[in-house]
N, C-alpha and C. Protein backbone atom coordinates (compact mmCIF):
# COMPACT_ATOMS: atom_id res chain seq x y z
N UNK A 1 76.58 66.57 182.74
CA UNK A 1 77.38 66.70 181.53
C UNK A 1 78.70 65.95 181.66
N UNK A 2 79.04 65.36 180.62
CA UNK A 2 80.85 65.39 180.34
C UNK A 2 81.57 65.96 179.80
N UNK A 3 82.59 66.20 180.33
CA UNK A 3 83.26 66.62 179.59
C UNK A 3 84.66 66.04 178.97
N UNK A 4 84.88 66.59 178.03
CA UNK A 4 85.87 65.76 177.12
C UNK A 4 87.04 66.59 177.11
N UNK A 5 88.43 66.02 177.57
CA UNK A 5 89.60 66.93 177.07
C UNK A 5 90.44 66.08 176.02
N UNK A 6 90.68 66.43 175.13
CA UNK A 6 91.12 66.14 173.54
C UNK A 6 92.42 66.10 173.21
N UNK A 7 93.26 64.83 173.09
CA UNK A 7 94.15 64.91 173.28
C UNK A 7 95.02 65.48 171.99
N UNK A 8 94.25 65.47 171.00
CA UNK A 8 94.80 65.52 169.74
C UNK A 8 94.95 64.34 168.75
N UNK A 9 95.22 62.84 169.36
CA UNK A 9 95.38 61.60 169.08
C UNK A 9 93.69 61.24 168.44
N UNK A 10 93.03 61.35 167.37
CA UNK A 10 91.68 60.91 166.98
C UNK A 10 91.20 60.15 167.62
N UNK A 11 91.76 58.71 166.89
CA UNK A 11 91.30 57.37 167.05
C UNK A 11 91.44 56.83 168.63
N UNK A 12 92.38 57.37 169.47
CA UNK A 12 92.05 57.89 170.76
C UNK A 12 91.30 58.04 171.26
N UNK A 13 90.84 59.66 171.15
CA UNK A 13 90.05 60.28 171.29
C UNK A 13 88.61 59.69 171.45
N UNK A 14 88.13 59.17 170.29
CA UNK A 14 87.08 58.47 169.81
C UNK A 14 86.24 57.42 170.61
N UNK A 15 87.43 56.65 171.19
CA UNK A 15 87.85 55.69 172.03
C UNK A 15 87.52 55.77 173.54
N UNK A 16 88.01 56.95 174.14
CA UNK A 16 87.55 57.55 175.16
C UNK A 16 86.07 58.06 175.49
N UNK A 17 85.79 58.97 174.24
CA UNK A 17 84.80 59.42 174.66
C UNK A 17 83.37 58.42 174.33
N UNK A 18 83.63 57.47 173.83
CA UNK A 18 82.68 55.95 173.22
C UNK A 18 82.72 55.41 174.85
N UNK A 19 83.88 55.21 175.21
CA UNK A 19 83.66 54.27 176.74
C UNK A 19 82.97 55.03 177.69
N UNK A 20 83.46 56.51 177.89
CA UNK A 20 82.77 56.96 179.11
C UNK A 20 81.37 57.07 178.66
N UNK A 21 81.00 57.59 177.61
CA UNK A 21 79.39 57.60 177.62
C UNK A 21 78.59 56.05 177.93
N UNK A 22 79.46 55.35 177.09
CA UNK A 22 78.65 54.14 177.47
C UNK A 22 79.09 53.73 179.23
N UNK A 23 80.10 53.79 179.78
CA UNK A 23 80.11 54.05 181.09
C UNK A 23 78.45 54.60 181.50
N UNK A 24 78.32 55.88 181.20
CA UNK A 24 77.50 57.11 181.95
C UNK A 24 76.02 56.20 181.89
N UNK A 25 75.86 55.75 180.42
CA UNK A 25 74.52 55.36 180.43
C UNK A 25 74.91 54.22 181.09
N UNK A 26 75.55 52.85 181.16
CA UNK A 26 75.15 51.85 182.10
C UNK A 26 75.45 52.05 183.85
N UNK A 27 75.33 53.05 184.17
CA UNK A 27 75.25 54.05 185.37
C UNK A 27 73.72 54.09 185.83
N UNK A 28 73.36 54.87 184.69
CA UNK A 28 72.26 55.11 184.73
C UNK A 28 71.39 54.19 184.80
N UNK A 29 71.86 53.03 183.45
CA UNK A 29 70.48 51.91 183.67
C UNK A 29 70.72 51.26 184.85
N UNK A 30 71.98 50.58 185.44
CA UNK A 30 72.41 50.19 186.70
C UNK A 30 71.51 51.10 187.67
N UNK A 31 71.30 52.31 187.95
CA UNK A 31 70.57 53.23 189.03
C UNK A 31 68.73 53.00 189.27
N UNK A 32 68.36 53.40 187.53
CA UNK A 32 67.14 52.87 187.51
C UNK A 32 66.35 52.10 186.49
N UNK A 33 66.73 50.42 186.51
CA UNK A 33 66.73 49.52 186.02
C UNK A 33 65.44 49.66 185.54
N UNK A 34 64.18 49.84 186.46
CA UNK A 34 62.45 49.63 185.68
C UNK A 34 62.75 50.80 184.72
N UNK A 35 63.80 52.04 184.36
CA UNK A 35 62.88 52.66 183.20
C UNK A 35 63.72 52.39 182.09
N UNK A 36 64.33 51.14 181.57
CA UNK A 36 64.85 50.71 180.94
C UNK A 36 64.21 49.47 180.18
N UNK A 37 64.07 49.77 179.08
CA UNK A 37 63.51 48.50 178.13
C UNK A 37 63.98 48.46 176.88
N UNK A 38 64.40 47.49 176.43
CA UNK A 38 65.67 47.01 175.34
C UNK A 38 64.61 46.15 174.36
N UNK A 39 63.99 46.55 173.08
CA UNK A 39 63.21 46.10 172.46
C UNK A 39 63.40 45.85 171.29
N UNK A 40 65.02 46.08 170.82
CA UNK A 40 65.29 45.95 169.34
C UNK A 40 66.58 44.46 169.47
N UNK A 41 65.87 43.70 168.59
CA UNK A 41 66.90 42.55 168.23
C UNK A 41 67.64 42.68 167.21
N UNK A 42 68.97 43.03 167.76
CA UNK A 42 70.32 43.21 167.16
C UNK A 42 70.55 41.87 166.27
N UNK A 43 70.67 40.99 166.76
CA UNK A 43 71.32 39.83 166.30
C UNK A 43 70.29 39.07 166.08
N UNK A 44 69.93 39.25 165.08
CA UNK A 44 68.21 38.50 164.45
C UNK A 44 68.93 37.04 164.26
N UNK A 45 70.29 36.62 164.16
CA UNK A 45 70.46 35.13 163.61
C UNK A 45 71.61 35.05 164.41
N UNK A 46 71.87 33.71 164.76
CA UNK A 46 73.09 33.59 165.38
C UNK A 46 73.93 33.30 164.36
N UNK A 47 75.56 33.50 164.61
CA UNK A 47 76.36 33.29 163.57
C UNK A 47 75.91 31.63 162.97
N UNK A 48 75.62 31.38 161.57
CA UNK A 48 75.97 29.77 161.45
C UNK A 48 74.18 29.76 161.31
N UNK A 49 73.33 30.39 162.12
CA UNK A 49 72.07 29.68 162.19
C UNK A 49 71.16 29.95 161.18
N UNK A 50 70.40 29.14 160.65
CA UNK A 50 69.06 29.11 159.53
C UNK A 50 67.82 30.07 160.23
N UNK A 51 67.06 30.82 159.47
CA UNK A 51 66.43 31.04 160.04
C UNK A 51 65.08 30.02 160.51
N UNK A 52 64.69 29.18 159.76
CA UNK A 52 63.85 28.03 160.54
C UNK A 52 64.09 27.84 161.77
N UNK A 53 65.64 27.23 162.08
CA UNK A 53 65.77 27.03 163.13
C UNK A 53 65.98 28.14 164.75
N UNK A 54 66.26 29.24 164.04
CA UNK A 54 65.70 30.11 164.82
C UNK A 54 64.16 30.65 165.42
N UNK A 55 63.65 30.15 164.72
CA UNK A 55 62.09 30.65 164.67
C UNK A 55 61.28 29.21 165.39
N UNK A 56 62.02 27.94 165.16
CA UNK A 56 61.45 27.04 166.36
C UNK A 56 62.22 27.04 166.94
N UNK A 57 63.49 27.80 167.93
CA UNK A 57 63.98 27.91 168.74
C UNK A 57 63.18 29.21 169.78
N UNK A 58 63.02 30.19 169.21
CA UNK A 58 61.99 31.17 169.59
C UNK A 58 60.85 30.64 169.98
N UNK A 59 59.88 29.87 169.20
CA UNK A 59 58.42 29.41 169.63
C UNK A 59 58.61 28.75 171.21
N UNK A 60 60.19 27.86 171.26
CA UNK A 60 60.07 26.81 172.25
C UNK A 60 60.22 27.66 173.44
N UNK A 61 61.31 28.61 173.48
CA UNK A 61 61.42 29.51 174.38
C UNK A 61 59.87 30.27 174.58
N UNK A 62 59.21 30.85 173.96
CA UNK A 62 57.64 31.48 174.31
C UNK A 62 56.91 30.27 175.00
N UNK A 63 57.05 29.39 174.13
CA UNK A 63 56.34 28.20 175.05
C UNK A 63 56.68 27.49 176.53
N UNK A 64 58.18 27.54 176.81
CA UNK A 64 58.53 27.71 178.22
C UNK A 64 58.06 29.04 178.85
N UNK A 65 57.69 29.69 178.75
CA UNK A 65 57.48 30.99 179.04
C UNK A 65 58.84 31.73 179.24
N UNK A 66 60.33 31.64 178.84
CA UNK A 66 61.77 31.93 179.13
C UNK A 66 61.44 33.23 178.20
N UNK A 67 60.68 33.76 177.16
CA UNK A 67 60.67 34.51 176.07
C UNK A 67 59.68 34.78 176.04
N UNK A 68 59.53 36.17 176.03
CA UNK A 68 57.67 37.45 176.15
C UNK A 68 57.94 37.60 174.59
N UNK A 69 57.11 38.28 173.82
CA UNK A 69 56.85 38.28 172.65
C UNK A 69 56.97 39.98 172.88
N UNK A 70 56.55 41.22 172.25
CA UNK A 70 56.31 42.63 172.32
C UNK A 70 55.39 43.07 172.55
N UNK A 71 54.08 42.14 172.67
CA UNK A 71 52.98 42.20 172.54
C UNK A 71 52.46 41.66 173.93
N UNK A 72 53.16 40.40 174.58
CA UNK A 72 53.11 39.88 175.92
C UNK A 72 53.70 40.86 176.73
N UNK A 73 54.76 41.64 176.38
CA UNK A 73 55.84 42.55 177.32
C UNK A 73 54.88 43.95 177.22
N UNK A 74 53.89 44.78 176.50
CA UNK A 74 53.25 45.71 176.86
C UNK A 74 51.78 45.41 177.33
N UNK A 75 51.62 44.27 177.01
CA UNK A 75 49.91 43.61 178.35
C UNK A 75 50.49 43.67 179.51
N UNK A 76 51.68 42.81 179.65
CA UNK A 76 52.44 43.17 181.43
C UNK A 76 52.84 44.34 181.76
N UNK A 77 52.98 45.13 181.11
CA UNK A 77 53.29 46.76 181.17
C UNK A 77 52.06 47.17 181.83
N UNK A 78 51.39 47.09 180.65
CA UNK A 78 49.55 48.09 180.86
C UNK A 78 49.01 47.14 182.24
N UNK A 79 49.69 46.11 183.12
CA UNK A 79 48.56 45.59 183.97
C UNK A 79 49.39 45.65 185.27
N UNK A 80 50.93 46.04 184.83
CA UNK A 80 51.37 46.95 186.07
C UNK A 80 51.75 48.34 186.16
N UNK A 81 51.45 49.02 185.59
CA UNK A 81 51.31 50.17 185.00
C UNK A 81 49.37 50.93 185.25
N UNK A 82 49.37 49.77 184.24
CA UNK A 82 47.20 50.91 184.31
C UNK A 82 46.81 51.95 184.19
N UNK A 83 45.83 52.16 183.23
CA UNK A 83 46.03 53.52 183.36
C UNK A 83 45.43 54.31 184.23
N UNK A 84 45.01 53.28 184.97
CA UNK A 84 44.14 54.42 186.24
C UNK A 84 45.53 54.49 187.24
N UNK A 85 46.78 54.35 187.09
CA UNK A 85 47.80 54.51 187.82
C UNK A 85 48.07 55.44 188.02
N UNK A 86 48.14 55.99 186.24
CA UNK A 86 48.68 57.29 186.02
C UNK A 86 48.24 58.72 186.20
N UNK A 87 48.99 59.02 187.12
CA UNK A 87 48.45 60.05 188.06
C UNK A 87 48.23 61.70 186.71
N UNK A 88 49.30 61.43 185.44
CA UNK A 88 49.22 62.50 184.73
C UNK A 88 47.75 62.80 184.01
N UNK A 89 47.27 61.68 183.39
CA UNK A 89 46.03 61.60 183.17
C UNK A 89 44.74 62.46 183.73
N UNK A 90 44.18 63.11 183.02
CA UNK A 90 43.24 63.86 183.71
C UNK A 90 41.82 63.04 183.41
């Protein structure tokens, strides 16, 4: 747990308790990096960019292999993973 002591100051306040959590969790992902997977694209466009040119900027990257698709990133999951891995499975 954390805990929070309150200074009275809000926007402060707010401030503090925003950093340490995000502190706590990059703790955590820092500790155990494999159970961490980041699958939502925030920034679908770069400032300034078309989307065309994003979308053959994407293909070229998949085609270097520099960029898994969601669909490439859970086949590599399921083939290091397996489900005969999983010991919960009955």
């Amino acid at each position: 747990p954390i805990e929070f002591v309150y200074s009275g100051d809000q926007e402060k306040d707010i401030q503090e308790i925003t950093r340490r959590i995000v502190k706590e969790i990059e703790n955590t992902i820092r500790e155990y990096p494999e159970q961490w997977l980041w699958a939502h694209n925030r920034w679908s466009r770069t400032l300034g960019e078309e989307r065309e040119q994003k979308q053959k900027k994407r293909k070229k990257w998949i085609k270097q292999g520099a960029y898994l698709t969601s669909k490439e990133v859970l086949k590599q999951m399921d083939l290091e993973i397996g489900e005969g891995k999983d010991d919960r499975k009955t």
